[in-house]
C-alpha atoms as a PDB file:
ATOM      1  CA  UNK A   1       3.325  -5.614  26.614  1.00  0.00           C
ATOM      2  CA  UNK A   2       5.353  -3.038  25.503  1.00  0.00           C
ATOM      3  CA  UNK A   3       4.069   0.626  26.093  1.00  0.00           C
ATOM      4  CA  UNK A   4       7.275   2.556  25.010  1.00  0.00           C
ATOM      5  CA  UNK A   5       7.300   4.455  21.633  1.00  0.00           C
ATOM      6  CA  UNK A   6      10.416   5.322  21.869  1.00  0.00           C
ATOM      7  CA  UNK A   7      13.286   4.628  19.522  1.00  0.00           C
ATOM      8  CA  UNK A   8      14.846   1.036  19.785  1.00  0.00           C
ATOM      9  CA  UNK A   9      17.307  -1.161  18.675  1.00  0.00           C
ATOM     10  CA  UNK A  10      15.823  -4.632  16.707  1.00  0.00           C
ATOM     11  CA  UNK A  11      17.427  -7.684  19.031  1.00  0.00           C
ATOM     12  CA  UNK A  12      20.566  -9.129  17.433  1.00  0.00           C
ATOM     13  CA  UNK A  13      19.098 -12.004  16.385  1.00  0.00           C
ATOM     14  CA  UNK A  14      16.358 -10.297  14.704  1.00  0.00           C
ATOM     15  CA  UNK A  15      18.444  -8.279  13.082  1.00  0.00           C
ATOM     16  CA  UNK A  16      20.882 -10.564  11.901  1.00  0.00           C
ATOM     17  CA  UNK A  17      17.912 -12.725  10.439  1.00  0.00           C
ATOM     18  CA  UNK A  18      16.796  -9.313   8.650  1.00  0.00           C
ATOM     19  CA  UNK A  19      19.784  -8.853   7.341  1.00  0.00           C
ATOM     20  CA  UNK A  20      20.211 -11.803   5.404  1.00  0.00           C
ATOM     21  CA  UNK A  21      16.883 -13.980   5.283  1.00  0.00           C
ATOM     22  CA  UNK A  22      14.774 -12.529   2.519  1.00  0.00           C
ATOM     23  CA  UNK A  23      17.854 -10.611   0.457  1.00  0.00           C
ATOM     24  CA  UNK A  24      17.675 -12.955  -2.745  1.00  0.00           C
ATOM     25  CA  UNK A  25      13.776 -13.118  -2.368  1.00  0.00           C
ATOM     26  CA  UNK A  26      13.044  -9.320  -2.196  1.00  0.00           C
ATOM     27  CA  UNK A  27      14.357  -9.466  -6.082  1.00  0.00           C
ATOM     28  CA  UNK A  28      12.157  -9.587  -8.832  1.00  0.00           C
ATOM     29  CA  UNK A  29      12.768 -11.935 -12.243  1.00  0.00           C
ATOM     30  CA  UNK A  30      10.698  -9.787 -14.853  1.00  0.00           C
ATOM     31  CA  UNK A  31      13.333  -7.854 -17.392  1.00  0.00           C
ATOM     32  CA  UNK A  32      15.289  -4.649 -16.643  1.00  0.00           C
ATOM     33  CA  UNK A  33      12.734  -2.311 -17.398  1.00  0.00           C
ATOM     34  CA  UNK A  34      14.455   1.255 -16.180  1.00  0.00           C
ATOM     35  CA  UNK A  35      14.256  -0.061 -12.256  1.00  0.00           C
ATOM     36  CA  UNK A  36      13.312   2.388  -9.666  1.00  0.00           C
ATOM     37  CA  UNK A  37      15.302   1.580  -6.381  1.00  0.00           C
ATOM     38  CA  UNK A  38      13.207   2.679  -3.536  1.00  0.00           C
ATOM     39  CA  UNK A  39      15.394   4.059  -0.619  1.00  0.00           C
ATOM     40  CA  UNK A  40      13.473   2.945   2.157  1.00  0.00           C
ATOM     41  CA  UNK A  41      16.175   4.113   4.961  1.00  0.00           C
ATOM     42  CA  UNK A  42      13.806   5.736   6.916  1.00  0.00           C
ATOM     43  CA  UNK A  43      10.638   3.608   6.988  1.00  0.00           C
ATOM     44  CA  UNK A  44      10.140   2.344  10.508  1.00  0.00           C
ATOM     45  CA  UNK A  45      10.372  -0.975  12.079  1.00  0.00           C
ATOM     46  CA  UNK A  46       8.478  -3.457  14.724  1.00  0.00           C
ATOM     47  CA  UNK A  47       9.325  -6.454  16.164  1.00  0.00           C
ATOM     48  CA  UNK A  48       6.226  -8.566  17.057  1.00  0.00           C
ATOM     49  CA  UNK A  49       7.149 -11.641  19.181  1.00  0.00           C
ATOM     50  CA  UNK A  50       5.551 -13.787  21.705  1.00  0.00           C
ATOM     51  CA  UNK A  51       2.938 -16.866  21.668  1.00  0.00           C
ATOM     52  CA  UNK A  52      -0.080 -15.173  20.514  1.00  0.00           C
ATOM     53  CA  UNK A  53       2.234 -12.412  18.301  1.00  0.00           C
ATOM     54  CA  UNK A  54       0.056 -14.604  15.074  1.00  0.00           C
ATOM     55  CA  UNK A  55      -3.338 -14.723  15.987  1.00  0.00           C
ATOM     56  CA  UNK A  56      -3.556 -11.376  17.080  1.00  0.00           C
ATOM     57  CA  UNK A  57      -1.765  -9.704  14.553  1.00  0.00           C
ATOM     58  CA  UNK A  58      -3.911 -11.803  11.875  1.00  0.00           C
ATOM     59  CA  UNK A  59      -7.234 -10.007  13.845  1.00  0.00           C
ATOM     60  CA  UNK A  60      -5.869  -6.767  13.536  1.00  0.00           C
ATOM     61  CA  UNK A  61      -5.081  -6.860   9.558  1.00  0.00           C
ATOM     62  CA  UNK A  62      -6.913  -7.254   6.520  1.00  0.00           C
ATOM     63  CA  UNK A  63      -4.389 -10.190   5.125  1.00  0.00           C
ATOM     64  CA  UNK A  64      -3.874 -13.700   6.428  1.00  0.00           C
ATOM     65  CA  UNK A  65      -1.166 -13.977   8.750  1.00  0.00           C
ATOM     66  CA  UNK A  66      -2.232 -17.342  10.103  1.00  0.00           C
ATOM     67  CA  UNK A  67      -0.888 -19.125   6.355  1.00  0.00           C
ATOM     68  CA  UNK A  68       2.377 -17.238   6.639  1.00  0.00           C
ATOM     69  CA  UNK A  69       5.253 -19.209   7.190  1.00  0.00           C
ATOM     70  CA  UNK A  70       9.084 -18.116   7.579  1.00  0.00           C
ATOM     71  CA  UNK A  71      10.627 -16.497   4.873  1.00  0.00           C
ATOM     72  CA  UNK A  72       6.889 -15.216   3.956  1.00  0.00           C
ATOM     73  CA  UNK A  73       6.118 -11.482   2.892  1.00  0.00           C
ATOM     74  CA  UNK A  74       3.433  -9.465   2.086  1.00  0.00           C
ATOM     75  CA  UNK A  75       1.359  -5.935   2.820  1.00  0.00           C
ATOM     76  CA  UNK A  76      -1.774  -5.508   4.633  1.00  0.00           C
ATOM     77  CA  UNK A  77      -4.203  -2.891   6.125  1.00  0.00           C
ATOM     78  CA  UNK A  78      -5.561  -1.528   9.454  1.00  0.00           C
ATOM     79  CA  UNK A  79      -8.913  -0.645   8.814  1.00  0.00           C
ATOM     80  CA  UNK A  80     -11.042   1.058  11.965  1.00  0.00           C
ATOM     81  CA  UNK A  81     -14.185  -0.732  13.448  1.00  0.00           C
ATOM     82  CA  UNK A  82     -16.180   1.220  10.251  1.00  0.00           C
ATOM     83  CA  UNK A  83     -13.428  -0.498   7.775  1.00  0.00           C
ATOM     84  CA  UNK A  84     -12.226   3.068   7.450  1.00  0.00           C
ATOM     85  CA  UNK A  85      -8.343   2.934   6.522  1.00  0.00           C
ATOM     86  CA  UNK A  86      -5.934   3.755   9.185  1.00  0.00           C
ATOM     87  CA  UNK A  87      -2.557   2.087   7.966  1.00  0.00           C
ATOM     88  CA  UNK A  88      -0.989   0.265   4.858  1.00  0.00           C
ATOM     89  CA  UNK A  89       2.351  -1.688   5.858  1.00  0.00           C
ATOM     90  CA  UNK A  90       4.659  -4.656   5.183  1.00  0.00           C
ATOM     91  CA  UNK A  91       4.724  -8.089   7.142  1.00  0.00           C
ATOM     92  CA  UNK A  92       8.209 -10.409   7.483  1.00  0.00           C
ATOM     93  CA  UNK A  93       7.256 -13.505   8.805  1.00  0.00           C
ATOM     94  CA  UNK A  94      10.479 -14.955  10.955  1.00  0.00           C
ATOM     95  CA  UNK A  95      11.019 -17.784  12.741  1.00  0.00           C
ATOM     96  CA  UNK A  96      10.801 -16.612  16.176  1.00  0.00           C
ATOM     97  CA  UNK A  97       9.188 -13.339  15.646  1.00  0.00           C
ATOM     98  CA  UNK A  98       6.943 -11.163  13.146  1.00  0.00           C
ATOM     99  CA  UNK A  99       8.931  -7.707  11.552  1.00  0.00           C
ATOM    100  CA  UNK A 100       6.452  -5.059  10.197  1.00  0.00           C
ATOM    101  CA  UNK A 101       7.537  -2.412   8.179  1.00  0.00           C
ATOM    102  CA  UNK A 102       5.851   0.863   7.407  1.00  0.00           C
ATOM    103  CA  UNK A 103       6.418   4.565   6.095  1.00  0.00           C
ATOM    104  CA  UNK A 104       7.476   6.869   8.794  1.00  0.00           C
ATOM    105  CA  UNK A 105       4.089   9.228   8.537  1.00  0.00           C
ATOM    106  CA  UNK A 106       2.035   5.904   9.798  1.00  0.00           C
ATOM    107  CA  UNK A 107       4.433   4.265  12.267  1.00  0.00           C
ATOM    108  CA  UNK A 108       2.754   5.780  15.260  1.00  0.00           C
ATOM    109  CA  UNK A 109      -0.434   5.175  13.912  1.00  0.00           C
ATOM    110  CA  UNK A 110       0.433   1.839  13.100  1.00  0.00           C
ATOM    111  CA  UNK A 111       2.010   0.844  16.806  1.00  0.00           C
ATOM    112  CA  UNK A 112      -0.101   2.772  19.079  1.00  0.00           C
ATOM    113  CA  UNK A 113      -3.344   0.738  17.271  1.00  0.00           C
ATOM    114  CA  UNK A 114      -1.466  -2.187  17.783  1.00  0.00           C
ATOM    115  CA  UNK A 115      -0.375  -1.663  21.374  1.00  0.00           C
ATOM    116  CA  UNK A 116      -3.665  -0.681  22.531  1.00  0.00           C
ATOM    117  CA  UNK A 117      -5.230  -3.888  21.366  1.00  0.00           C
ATOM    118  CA  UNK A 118      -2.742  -5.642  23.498  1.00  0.00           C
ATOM    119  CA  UNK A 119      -4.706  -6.612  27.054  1.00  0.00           C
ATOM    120  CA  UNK A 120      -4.316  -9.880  28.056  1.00  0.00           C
ATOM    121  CA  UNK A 121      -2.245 -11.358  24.857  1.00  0.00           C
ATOM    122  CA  UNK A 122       1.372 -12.538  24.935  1.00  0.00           C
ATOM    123  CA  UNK A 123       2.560 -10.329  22.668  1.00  0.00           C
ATOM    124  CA  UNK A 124       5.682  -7.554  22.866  1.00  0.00           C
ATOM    125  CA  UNK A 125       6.331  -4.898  20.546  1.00  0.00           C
ATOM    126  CA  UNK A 126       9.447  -3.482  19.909  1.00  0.00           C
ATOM    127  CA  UNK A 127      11.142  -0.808  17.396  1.00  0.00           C
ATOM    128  CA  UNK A 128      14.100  -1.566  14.827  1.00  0.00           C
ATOM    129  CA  UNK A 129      16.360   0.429  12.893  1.00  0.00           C
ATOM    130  CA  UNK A 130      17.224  -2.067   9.455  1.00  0.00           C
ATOM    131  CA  UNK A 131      18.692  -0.678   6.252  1.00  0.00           C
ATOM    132  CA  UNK A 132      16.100  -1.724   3.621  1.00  0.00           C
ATOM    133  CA  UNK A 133      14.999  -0.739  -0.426  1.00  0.00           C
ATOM    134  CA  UNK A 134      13.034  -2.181  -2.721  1.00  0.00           C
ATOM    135  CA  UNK A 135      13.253  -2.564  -6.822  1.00  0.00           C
ATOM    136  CA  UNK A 136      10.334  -1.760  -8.974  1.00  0.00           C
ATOM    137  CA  UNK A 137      11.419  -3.089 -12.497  1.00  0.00           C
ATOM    138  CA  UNK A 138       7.971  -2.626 -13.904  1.00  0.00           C
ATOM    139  CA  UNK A 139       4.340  -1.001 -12.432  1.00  0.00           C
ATOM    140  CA  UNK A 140       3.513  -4.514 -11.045  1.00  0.00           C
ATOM    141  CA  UNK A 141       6.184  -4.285  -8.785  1.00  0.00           C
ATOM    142  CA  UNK A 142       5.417  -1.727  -6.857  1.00  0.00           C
ATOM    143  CA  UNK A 143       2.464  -4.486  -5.479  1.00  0.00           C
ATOM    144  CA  UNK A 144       4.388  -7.300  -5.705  1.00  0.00           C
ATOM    145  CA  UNK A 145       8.567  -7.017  -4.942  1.00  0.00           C
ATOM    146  CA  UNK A 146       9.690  -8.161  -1.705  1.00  0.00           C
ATOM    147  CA  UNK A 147      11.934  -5.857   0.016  1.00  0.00           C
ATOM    148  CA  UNK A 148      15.747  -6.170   0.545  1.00  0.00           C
ATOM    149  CA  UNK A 149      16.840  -5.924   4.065  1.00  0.00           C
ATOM    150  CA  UNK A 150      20.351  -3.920   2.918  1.00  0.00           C
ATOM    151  CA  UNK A 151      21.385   0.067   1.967  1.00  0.00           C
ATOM    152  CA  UNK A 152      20.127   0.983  -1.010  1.00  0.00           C
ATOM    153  CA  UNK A 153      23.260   1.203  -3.699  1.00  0.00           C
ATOM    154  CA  UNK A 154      21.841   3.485  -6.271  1.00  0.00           C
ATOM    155  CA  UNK A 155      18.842   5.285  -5.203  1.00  0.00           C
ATOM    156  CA  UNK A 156      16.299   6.672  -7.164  1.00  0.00           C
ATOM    157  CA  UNK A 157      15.067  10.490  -7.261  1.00  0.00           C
ATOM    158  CA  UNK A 158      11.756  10.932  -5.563  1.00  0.00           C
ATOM    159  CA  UNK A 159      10.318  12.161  -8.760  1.00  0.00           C
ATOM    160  CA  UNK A 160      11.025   8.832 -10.585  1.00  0.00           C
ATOM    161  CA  UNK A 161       9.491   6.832  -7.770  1.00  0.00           C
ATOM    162  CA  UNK A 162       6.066   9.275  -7.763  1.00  0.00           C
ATOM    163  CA  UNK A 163       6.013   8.154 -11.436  1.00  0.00           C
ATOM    164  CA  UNK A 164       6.181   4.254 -11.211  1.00  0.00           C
ATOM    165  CA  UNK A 165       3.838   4.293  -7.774  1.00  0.00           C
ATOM    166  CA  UNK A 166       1.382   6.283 -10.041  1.00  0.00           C
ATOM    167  CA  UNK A 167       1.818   3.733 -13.002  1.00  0.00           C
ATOM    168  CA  UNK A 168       1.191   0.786 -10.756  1.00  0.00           C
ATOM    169  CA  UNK A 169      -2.162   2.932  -9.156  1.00  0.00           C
ATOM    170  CA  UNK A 170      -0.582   2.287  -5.564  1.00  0.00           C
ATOM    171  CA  UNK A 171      -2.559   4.989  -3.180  1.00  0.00           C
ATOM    172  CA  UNK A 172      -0.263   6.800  -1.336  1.00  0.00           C
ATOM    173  CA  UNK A 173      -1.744   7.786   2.420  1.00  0.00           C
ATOM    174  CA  UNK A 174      -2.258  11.488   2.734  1.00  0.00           C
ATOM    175  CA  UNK A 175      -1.941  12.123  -1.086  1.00  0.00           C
ATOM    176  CA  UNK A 176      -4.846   9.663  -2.692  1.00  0.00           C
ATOM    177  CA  UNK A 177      -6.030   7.994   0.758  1.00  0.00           C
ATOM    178  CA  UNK A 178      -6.795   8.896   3.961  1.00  0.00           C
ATOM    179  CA  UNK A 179      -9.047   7.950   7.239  1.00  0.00           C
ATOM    180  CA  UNK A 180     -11.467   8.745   5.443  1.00  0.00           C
ATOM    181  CA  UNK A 181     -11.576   6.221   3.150  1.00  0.00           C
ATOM    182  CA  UNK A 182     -12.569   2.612   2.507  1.00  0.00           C
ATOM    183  CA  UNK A 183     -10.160  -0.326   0.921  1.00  0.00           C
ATOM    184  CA  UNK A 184     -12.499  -0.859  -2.019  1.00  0.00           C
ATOM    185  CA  UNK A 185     -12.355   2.847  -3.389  1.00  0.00           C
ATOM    186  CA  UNK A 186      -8.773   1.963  -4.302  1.00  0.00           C
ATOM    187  CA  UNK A 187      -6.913  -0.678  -5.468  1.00  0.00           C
ATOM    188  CA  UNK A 188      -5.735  -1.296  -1.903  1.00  0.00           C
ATOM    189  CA  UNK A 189      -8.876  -4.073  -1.881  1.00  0.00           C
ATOM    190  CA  UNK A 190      -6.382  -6.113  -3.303  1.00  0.00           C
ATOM    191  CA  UNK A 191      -4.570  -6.465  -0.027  1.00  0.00           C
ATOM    192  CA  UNK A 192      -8.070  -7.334   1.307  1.00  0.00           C
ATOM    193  CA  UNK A 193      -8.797 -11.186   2.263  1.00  0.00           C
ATOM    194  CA  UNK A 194     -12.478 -12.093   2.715  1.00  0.00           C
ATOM    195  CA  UNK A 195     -11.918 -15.872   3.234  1.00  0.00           C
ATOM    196  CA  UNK A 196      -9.405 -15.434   6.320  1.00  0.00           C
ATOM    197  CA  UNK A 197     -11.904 -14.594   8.795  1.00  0.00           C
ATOM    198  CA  UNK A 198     -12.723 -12.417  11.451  1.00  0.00           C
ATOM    199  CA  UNK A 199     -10.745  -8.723  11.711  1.00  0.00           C
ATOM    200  CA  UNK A 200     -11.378  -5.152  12.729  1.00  0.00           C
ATOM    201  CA  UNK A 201     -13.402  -3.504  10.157  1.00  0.00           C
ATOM    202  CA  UNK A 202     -14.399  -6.960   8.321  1.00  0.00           C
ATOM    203  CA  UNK A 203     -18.358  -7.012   8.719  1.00  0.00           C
ATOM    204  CA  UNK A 204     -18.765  -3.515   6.510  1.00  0.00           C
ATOM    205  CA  UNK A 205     -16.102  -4.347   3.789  1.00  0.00           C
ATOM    206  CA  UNK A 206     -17.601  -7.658   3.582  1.00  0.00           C
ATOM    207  CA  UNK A 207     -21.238  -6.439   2.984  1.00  0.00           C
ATOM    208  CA  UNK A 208     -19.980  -3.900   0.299  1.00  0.00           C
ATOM    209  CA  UNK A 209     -17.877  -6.872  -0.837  1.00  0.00           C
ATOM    210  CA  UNK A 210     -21.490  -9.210  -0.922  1.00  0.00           C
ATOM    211  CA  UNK A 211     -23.280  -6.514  -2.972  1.00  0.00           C
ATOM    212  CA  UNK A 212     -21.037  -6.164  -5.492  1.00  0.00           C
ATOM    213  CA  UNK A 213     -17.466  -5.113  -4.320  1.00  0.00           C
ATOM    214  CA  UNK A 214     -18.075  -0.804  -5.065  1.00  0.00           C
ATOM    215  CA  UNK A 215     -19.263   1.990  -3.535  1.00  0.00           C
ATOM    216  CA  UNK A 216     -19.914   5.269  -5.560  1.00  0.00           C
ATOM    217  CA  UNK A 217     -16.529   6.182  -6.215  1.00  0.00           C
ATOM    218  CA  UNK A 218     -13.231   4.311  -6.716  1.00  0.00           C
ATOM    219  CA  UNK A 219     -10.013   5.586  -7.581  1.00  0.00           C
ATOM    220  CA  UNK A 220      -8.912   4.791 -10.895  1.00  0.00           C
ATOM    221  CA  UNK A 221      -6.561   5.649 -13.549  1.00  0.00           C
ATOM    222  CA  UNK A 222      -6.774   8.489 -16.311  1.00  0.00           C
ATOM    223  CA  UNK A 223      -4.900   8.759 -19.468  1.00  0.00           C
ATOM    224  CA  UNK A 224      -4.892  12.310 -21.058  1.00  0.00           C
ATOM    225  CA  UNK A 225      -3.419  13.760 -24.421  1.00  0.00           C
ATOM    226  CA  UNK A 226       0.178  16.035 -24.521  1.00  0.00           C
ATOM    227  CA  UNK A 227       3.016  16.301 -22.063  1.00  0.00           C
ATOM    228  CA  UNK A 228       1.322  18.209 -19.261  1.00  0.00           C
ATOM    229  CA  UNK A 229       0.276  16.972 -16.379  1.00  0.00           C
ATOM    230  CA  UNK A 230      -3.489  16.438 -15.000  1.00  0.00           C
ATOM    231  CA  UNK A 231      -3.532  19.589 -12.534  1.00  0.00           C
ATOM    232  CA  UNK A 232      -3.778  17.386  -8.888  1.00  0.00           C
ATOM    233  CA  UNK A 233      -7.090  18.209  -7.038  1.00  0.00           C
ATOM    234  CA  UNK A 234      -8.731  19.151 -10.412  1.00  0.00           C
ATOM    235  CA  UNK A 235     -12.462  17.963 -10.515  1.00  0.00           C
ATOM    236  CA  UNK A 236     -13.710  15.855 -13.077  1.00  0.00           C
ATOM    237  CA  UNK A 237     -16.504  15.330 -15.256  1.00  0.00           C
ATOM    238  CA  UNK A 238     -18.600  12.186 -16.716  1.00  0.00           C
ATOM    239  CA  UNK A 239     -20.966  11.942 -19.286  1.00  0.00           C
ATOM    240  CA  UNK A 240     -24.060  11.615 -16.563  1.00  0.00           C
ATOM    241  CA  UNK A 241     -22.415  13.304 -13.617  1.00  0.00           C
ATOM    242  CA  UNK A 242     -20.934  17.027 -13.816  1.00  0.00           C
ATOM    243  CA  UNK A 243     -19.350  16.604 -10.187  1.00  0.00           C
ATOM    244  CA  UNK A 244     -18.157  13.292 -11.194  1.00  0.00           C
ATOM    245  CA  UNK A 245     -14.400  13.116  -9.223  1.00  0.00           C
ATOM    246  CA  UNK A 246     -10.944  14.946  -8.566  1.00  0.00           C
ATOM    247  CA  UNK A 247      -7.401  14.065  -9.800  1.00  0.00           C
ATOM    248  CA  UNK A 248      -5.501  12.974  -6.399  1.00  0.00           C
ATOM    249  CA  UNK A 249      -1.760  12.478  -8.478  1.00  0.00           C
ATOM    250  CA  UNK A 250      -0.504  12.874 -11.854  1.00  0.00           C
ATOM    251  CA  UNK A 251       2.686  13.080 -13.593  1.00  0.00           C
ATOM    252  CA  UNK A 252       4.274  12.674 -17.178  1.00  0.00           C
ATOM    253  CA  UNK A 253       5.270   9.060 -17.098  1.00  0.00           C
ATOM    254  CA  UNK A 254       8.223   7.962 -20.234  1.00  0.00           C
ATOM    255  CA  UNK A 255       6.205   5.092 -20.774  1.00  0.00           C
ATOM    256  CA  UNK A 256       2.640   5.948 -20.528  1.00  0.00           C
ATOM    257  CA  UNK A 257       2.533   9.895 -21.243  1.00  0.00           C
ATOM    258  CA  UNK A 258       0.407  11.957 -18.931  1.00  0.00           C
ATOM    259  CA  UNK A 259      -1.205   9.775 -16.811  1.00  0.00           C
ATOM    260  CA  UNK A 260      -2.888  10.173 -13.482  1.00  0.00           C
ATOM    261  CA  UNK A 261      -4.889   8.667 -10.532  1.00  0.00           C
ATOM    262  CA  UNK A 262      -8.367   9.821  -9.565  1.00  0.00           C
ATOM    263  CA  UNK A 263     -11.210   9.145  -7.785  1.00  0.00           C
ATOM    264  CA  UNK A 264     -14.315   8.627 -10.747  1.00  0.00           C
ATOM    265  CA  UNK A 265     -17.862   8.237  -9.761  1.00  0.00           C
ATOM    266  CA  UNK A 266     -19.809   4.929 -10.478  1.00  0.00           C
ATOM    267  CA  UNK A 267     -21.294   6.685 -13.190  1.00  0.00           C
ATOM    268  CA  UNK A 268     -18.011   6.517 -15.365  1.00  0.00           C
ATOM    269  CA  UNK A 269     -15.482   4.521 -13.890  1.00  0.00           C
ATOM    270  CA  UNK A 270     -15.688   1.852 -16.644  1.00  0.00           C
ATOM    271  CA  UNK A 271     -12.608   1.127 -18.736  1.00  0.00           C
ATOM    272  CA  UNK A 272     -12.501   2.970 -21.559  1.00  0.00           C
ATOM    273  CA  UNK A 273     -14.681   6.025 -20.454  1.00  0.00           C
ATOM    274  CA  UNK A 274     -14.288   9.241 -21.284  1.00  0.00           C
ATOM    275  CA  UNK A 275     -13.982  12.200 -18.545  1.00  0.00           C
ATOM    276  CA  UNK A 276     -13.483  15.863 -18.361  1.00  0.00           C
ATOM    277  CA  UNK A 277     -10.780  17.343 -16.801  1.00  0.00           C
ATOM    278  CA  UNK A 278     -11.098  21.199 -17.243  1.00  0.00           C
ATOM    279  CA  UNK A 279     -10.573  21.785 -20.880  1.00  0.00           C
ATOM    280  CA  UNK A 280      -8.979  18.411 -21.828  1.00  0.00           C
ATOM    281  CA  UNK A 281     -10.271  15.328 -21.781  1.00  0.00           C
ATOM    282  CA  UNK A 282      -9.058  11.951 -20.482  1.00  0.00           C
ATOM    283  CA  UNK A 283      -9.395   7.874 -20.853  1.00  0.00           C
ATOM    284  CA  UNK A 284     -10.353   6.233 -17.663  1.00  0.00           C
ATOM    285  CA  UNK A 285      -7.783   2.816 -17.804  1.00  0.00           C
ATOM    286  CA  UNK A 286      -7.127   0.062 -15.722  1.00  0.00           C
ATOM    287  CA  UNK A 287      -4.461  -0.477 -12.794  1.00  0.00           C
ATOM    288  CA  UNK A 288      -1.453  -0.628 -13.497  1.00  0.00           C
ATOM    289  CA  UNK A 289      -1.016   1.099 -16.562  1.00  0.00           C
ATOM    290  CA  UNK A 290      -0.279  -1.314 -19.654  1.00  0.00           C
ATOM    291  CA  UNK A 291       1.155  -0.762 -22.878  1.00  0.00           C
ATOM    292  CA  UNK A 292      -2.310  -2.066 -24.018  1.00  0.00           C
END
């Protein structure tokens, strides 16, 4: 086991394989749609190799690892042993080794969680320093495109990615999650498997899951009239509930118009509701936002 945080160096091999495997994958076929290229330069690396570097990982996560196979991508969660959220990053699944990649705010979160489950597993972890961006032609993206393991050749202003994470209703941690939260008040339930079996945090998120998948708030998305934003941390109203939510992001999306994320009470979280936002009002919509 590996007990240094420190900064490393990814293993030739491993980077060599980063490198190249996965470049043609990470792009996505939909139409040029104005794409955002996401400089991802300083997100933060692990190497996870040995024999049991699988099963454990796929006991720590909310995804299945045990069905990935080389060349294979996708994101996950850490939840704690009360399915509370403590991390949201990216699995590469290698040949001889796993790569996880994560924002720099939750890469110490993410290995010392990791490294402290290690006790009697064959498992090593190990930082790497890989150039990396992703494209997000459309909302879906944002979910759905597979990284590219090179330097990002045109990169995009942080206020134009805020605007297409907010049209595809990804939570960012810190802004619209936190510890505090649970995977099914957000669209981050979607990176939630409850057929892969056991994981830390899976007996709560499955019971909410067996009554009926809520709890009394979920983050959703809010269309409102004009070209000013939704003030962020403004509380909401719904028809039966005066305390009914607050506005966690919002922006003035060239697509959509002003459109925002926010957490809406049971009460009036239905598509197509109408809530209060101060003295305007706004259309509670699905996620991602649609031309529809």
């Amino acid at each position: 086991m590996n007990r240094a945080l420190g900064r490393r160096r990814c293993p030739s091999e491993a980077l060599a394989l980063a490198q190249n495997c996965l470049h043609l994958r990470g792009m996505s076929e939909v139409p040029d749609v104005d794409p955002v290229h996401v400089d991802q330069r300083d997100w933060r690396h692990i190497v996870v190799t040995g024999g049991d570097r699988v099963r454990f990982l796929n006991g720590m996560v909310t995804s299945n690892i045990a069905t990935m196979v080389e060349g294979d991508w996708l994101r996950t969660l850490i939840l704690s042993h009360k399915a509370r959220l403590l991390s949201i990053f990216e699995v590469h699944a290698f040949a001889d080794h796993l790569l996880i990649s994560c924002a720099p705010e939750l890469y110490e979160t993410t290995f010392e969680t990791l490294d402290r489950h290690i006790v009697m597993d064959d498992v090593e972890l190990e930082e790497a320093s890989l150039d990396m961006h992703t494209i997000w032609k459309i909302p879906e993206d944002v979910w759905t495109a597979r990284p590219v393991f090179a330097e990002c050749p045109d990169p995009a202003s942080d206020e134009a990615i805020e605007c297409r994470r907010i049209e595809a209703g990804m939570p960012r941690f810190g802004v619209d999650v936190s510890d505090a939260n649970f995977p099914f008040e957000s669209q981050l339930v979607r990176l939630v498997d409850y057929e892969k079996g056991c994981f830390t945090g899976q007996e709560p998120v499955a019971r909410v899951h067996a009554r009926g998948g809520g709890g009394s708030k979920r983050i959703c998305g809010l269309r409102a009239s004009g070209d000013v934003p939704l003030p962020v941390g403004a509380k909401l109203s719904t028809a039966d509930k005066p305390q009914g939510g607050q506005v966690t992001s919002s922006v003035v999306s060239p697509q959509f118009g002003s459109i925002a994320l926010a957490y809406v009470h049971k009460s009036g979280w239905d598509e197509g509701s109408t809530v209060t936002v101060g003295d305007r009002e706004a259309t509670v919509a699905s996620l991602p936002f649609t031309d529809s």
